[in-house]
Protein backbone atom coordinates (compact mmCIF):
# COMPACT_ATOMS: atom_id res chain seq x y z
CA UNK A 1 81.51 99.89 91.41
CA UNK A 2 79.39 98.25 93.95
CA UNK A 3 76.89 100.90 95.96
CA UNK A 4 76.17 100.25 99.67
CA UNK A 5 73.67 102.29 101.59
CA UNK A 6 74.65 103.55 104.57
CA UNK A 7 72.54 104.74 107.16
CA UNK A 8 73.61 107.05 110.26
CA UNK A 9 74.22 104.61 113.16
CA UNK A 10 73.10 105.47 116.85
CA UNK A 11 75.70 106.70 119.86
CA UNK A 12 75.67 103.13 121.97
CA UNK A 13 78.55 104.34 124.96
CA UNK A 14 75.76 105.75 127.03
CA UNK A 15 74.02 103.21 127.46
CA UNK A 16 76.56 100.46 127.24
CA UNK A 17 77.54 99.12 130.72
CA UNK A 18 81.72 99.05 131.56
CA UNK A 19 82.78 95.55 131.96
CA UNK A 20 86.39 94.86 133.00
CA UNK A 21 86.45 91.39 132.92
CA UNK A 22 87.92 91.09 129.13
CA UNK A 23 90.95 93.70 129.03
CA UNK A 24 93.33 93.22 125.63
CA UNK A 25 97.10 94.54 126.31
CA UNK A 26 98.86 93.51 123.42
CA UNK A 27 102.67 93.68 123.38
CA UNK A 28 105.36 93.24 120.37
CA UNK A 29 108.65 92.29 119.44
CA UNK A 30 110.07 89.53 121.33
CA UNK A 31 111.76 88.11 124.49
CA UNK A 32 114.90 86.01 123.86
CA UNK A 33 112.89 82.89 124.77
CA UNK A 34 110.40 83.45 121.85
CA UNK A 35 112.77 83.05 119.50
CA UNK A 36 114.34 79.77 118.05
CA UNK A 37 117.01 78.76 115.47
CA UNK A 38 116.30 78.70 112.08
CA UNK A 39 112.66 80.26 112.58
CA UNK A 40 111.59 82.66 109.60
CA UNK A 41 109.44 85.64 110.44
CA UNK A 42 107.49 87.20 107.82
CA UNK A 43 106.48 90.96 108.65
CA UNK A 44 103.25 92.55 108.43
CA UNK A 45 103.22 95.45 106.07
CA UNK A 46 104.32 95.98 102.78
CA UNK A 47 105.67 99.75 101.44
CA UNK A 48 105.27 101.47 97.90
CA UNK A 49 107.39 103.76 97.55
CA UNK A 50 106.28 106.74 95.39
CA UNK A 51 109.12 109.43 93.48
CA UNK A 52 107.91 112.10 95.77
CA UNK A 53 108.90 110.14 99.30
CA UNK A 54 112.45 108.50 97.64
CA UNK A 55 113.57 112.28 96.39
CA UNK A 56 112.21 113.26 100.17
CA UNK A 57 114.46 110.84 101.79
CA UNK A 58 117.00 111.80 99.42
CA UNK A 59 116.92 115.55 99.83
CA UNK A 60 116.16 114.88 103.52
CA UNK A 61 119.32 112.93 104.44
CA UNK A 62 121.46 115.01 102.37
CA UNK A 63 122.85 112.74 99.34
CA UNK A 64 124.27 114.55 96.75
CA UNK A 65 124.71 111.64 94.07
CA UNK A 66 121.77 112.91 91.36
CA UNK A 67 121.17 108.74 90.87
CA UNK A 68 119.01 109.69 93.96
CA UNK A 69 117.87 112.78 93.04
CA UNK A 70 117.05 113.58 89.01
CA UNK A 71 115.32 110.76 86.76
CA UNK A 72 116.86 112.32 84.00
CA UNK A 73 120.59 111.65 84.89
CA UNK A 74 119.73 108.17 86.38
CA UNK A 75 118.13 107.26 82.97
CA UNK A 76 120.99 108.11 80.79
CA UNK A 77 123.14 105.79 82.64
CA UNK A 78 121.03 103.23 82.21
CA UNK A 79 118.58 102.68 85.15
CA UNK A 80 114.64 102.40 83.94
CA UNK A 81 114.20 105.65 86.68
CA UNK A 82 115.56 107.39 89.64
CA UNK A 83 117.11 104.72 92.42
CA UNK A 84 115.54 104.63 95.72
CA UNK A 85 118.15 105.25 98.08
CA UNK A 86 120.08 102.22 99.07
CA UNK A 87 120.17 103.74 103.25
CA UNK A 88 116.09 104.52 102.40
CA UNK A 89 116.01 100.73 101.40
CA UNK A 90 118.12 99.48 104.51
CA UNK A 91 115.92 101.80 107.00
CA UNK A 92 112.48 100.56 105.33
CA UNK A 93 113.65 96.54 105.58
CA UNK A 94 115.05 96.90 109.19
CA UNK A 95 111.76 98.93 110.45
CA UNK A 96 109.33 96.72 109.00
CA UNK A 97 111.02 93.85 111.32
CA UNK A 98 110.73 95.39 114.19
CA UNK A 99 106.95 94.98 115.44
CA UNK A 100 107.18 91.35 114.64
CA UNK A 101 111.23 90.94 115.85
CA UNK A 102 113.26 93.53 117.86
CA UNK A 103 110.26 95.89 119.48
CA UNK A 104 111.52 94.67 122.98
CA UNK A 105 115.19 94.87 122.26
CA UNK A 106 117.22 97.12 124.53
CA UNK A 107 119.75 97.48 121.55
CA UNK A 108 120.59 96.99 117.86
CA UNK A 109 124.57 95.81 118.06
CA UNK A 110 125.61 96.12 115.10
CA UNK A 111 125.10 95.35 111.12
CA UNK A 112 126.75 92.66 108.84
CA UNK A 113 127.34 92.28 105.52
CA UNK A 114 124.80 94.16 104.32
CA UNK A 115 124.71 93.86 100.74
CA UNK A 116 122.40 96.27 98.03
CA UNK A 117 121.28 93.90 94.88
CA UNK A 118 119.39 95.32 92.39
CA UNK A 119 118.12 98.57 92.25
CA UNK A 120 114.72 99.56 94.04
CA UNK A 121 112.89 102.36 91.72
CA UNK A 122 109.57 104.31 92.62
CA UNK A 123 106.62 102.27 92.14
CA UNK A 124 108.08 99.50 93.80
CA UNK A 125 106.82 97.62 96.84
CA UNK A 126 109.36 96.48 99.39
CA UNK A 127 108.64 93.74 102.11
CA UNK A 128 110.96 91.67 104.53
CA UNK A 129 111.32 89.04 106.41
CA UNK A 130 113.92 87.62 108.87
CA UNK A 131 115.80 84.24 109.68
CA UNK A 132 117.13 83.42 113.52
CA UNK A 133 120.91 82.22 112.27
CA UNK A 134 122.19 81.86 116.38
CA UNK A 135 121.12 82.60 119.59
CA UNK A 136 123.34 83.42 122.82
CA UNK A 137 121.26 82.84 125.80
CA UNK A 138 123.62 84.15 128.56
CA UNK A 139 120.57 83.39 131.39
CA UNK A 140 117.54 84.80 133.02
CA UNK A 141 119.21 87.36 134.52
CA UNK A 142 121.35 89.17 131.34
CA UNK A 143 120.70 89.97 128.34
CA UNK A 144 121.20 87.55 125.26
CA UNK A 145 122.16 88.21 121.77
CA UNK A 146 119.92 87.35 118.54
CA UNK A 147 121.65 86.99 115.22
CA UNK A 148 119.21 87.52 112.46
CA UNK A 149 119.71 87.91 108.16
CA UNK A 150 117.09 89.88 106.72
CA UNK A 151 115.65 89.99 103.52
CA UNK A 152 114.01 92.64 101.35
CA UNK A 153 111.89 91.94 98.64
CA UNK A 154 110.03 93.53 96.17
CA UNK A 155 106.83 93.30 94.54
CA UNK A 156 107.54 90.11 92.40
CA UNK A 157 109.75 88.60 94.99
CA UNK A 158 113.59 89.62 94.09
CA UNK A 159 115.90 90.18 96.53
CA UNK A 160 117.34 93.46 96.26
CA UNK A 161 118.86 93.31 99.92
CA UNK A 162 120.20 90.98 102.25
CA UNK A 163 121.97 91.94 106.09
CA UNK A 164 122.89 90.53 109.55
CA UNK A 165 122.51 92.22 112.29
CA UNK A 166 122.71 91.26 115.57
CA UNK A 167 119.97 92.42 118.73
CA UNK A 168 120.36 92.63 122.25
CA UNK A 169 117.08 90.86 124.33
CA UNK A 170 116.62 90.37 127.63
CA UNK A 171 114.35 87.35 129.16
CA UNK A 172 110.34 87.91 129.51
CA UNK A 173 110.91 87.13 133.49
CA UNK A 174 107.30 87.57 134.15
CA UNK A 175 106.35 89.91 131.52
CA UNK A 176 104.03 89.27 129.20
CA UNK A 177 105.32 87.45 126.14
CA UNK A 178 104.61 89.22 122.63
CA UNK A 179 101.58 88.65 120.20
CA UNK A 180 104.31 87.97 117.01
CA UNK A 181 103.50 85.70 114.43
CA UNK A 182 104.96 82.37 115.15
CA UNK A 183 108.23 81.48 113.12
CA UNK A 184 108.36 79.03 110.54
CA UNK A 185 111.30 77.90 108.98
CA UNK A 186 109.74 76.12 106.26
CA UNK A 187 108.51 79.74 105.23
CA UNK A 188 109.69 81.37 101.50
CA UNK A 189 113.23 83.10 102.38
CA UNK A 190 115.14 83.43 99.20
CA UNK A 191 118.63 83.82 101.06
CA UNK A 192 121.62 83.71 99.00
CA UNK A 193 124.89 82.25 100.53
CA UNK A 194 126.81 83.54 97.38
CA UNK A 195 124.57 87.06 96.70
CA UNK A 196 124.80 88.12 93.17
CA UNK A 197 124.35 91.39 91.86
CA UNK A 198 121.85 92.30 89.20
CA UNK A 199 122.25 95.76 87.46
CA UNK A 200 121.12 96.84 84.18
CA UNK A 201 123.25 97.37 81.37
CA UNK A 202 124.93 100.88 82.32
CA UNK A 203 125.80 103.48 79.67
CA UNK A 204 127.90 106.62 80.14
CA UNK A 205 126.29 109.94 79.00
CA UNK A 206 128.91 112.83 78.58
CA UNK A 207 126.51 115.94 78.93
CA UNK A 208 125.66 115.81 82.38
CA UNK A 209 129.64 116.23 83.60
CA UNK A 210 128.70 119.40 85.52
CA UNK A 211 126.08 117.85 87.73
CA UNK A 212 129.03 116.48 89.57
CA UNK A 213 132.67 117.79 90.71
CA UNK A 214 135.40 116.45 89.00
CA UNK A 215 137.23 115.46 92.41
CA UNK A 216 134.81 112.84 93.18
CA UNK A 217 135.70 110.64 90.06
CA UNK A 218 137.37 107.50 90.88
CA UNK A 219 140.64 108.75 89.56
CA UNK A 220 140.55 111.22 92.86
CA UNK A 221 140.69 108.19 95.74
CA UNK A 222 143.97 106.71 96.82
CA UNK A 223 144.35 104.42 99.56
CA UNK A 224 145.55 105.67 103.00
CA UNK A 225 143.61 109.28 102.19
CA UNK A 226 141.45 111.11 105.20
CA UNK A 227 138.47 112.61 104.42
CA UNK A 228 137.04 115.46 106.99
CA UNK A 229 133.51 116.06 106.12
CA UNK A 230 133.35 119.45 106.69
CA UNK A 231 129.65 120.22 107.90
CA UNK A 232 127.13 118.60 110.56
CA UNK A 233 123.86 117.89 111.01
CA UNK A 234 121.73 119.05 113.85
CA UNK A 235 119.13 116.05 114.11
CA UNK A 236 115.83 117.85 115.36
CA UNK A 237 112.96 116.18 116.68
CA UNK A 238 112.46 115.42 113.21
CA UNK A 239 112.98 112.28 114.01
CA UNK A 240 110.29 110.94 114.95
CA UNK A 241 108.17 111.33 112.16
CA UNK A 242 111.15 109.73 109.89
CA UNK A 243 110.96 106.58 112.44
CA UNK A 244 107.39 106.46 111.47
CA UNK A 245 107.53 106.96 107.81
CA UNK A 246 109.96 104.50 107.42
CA UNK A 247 107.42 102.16 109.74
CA UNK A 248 109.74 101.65 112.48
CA UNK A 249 107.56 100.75 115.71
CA UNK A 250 109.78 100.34 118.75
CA UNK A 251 108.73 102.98 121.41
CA UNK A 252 112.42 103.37 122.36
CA UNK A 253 112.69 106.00 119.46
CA UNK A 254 109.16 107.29 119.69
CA UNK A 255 107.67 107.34 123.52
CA UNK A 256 108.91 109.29 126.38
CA UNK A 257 106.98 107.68 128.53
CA UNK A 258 108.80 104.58 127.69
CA UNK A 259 112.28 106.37 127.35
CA UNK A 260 112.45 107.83 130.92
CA UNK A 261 110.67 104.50 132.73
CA UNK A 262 114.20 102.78 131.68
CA UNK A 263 117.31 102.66 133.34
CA UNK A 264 120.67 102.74 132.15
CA UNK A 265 122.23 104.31 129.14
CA UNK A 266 119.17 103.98 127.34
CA UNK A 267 116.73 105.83 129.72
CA UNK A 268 115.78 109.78 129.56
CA UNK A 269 114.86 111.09 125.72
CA UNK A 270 113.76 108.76 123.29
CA UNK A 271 116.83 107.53 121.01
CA UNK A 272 117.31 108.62 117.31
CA UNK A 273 116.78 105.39 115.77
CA UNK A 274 120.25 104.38 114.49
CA UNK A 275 119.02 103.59 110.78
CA UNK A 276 118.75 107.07 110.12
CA UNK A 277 121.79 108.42 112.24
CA UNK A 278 123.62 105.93 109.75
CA UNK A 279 121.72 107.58 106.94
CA UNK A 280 122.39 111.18 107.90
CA UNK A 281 126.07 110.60 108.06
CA UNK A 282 126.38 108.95 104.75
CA UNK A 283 124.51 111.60 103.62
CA UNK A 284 126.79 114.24 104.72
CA UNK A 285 129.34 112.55 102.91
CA UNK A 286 128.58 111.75 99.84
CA UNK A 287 129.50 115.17 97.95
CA UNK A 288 132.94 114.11 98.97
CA UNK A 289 132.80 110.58 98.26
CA UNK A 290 129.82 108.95 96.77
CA UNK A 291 128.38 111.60 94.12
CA UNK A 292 129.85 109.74 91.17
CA UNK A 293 128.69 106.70 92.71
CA UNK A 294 127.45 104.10 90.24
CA UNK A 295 126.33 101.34 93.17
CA UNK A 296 126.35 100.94 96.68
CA UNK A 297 128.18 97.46 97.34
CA UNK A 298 127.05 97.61 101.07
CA UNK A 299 128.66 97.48 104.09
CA UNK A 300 130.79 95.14 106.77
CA UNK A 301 130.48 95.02 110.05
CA UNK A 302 129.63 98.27 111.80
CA UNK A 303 128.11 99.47 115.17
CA UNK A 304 126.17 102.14 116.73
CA UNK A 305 128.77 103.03 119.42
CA UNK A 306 127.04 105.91 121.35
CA UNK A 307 123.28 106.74 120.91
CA UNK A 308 122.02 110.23 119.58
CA UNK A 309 118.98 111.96 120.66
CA UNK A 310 117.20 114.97 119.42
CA UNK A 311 119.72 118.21 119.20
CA UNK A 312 122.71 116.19 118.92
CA UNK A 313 124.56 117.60 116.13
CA UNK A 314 126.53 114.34 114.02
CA UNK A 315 129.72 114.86 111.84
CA UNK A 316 131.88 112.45 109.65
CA UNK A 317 134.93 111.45 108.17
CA UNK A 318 135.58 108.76 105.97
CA UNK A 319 139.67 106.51 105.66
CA UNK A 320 140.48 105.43 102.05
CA UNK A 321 141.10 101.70 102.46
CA UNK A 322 141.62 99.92 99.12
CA UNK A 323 140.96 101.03 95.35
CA UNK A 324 140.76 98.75 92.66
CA UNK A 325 140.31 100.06 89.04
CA UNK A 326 137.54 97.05 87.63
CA UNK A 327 137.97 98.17 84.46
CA UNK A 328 134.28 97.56 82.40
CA UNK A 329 133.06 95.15 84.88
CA UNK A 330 130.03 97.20 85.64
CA UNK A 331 129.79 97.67 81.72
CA UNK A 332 131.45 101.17 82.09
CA UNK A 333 134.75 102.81 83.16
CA UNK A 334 135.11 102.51 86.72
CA UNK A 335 136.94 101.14 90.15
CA UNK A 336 135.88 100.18 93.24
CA UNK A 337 136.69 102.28 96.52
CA UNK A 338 136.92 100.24 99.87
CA UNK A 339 136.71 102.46 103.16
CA UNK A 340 136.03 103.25 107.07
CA UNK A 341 133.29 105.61 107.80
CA UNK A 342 133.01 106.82 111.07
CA UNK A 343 130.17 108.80 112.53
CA UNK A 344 130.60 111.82 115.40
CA UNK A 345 128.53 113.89 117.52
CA UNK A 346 128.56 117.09 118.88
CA UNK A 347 131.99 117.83 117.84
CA UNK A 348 133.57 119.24 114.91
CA UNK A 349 135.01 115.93 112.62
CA UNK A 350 138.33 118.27 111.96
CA UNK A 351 138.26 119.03 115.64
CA UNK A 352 137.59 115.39 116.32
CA UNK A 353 140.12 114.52 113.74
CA UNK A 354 142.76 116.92 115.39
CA UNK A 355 141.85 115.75 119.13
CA UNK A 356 142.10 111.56 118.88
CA UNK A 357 143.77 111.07 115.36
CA UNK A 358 144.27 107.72 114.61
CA UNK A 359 142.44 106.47 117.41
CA UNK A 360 139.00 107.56 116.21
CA UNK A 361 139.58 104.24 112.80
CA UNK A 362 140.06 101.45 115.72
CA UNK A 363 137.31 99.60 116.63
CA UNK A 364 136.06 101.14 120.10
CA UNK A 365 135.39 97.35 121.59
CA UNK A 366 139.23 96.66 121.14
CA UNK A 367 140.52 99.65 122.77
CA UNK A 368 140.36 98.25 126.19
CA UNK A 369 142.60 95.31 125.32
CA UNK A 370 144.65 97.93 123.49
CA UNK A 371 144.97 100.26 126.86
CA UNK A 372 143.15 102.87 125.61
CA UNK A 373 139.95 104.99 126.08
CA UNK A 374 136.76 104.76 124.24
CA UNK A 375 135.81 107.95 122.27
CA UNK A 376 132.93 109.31 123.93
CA UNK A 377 131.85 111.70 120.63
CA UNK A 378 132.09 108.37 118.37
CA UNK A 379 128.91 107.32 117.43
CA UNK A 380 129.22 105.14 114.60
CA UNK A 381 131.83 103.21 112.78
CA UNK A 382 131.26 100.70 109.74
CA UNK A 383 133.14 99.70 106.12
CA UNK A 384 131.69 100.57 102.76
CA UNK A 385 132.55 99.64 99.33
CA UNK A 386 131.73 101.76 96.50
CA UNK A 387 131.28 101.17 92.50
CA UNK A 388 132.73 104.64 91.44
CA UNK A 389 132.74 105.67 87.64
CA UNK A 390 135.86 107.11 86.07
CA UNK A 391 136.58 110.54 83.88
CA UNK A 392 134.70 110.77 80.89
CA UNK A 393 137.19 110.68 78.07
């Protein structure tokens, strides 16, 4: 190891003049105009993910499925260690876009096809970067929509995740533009058209049965079944050191300065950044749904459809859509459940359930055209497909 002396160095401030002529604001994030088609952003920063901070996020967000939680159990099925959490993998690759993407976007519209493939252990390193696949420029004086794909990669460059989503950005008109790193699409973006999914070869241990409940086998799901999730989750201000952690930037989430100098919807408290709303909801059900979950397929379309701030309390409920019994596809006994997931605040989800019915599974953009209200306590609404393992013999 090289030695370097080092010597205590003098206090200069006193005696350093003020000059004002050379003043540095730097800004991030992007104005619609500073983005072009096909442009590929690499983002600064690169995450390792230790055991201790993926069973945090685990324990944290409320997952129940021991893949997540106990090396042991993830082992015997086949997996080299415990699995980081697929939402703890979607809320690190979104974040570490956002200094060099979406830090001046008003709003994150929604996700698409968001697709989980290959697992992401401890010890790994996960980095992203973005493609611009369209951009609607409505003019200067409204806000346009940016369609981006994502990827996350780990240390050795695999893809283990690929999303859309889409961001709402207003014009710079006047303000000063961001110091991103310029696009380039000639820049290394492994994007897969046709993703394929890359899992180890699975076994099926018998002696950890009573880790999980029996009703949560794939046997248990039939289509057309209604799942009320029956407990919340107060979000605290909590949140903002999980926005951090997770290396999402945008002072929307963070800065209360910044929160109550905007108007609109969005001003007042800083907003709960939506990656982890989505996160504590899934969370909340997964000892219903997910705990004998062998992968996380992704997701379809979804949307944030109210924001949550700190003491909003959010509740779930989940619509059996389609189950398909794969037979040893995955290498082991199991089907694969298709479903709507929708996320509530500040109201019961049996309550909820009780007060709209089947209102709360349409889409809340087509219930104008339908003649009917939006749901003011529906936050969230998405579909998920699980890999679910069968019954032990």
């Amino acid at each position: 190891m090289k030695q370097i002396d080092q010597n205590p160095f003098n206090e200069l401030a006193p005696s350093t003049s003020v000059t004002t002529d050379e003043i540095i604001r730097k800004t991030y994030g992007r104005y619609i105009e500073e983005y072009k088609e096909g442009d590929v952003y690499i983002h600064p920063r690169a995450i390792t993910i230790d055991f201790s901070f993926a069973q945090e996020f685990a324990t944290s967000y409320m997952d129940t499925n021991p893949l997540f939680l106990s090396k042991t159990y993830a082992q015997a099925h086949g997996f080299k260690d415990l699995l980081v959490s697929p939402l703890m993998v979607f809320n690190i690759a979104l974040s570490l876009g956002v200094q060099n993407d979406s830090e001046k976007a008003m709003a994150n519209l929604g996700y698409y096809n968001v697709q989980f493939l290959q697992p992401v252990y401890p010890g790994d390193t996960l980095s992203a970067s973005t493609k611009v696949l369209k951009i609607d420029d409505k003019g200067a004086d409204k806000p346009g929509i940016v369609h981006v794909r994502t990827l996350c990669l780990n240390q050795v460059n695999e893809l283990v995740l690929q999303y859309e989503r889409k961001i709402m950005v207003f014009h710079a008109n006047g303000k000063t533009l961001g110091n991103g790193k310029p696009g380039d699409p000639k820049a290394f973006f492994p994007e897969q058209e046709k993703p394929v999914l890359k899992l180890p070869a699975l076994t099926y241990p018998k002696e950890f049965r009573n880790l999980t409940w029996e009703s949560t086998y794939f046997e248990s799901f039939k289509a057309g079944q209604i799942y009320i999730h029956a407990n919340g989750r107060t979000i605290t201000d909590e949140h903002y050191s999980w926005t951090y952690r997770v290396a999402n930037t945008h002072p929307l989430h963070n800065d209360k300065l910044y929160s109550k100098g905007l108007t609109g919807a969005m001003s007042g408290e800083p907003i709960v950044y939506g990656g982890l709303v989505f996160a504590w909801l899934i969370g909340m059900a997964s000892r219903d749904i997910s705990e004998n979950m062998l992968w996380d397929l992704g997701y379809t379309e979804g949307y944030h459809t109210v924001p949550s701030i700190s003491g909003d309390t959010v509740t779930a409920i989940s619509r059996i859509l389609k189950v398909e019994d794969v037979g040893d596809k995955y290498g082991i006994g199991a089907g694969e459940v298709h479903l709507q997931f929708i996320g509530l605040k500040n109201i019961k989800s049996a309550d909820a359930f009780e007060k709209y019915g089947a209102d709360l599974f349409i889409k809340e953009n087509d219930k104008k055209k339908l003649g009917k209200e939006k749901i003011p306590e529906k936050i969230f609404e998405i579909e998920r497909k699980l890999v679910i393992k069968k019954k032990p013999a």
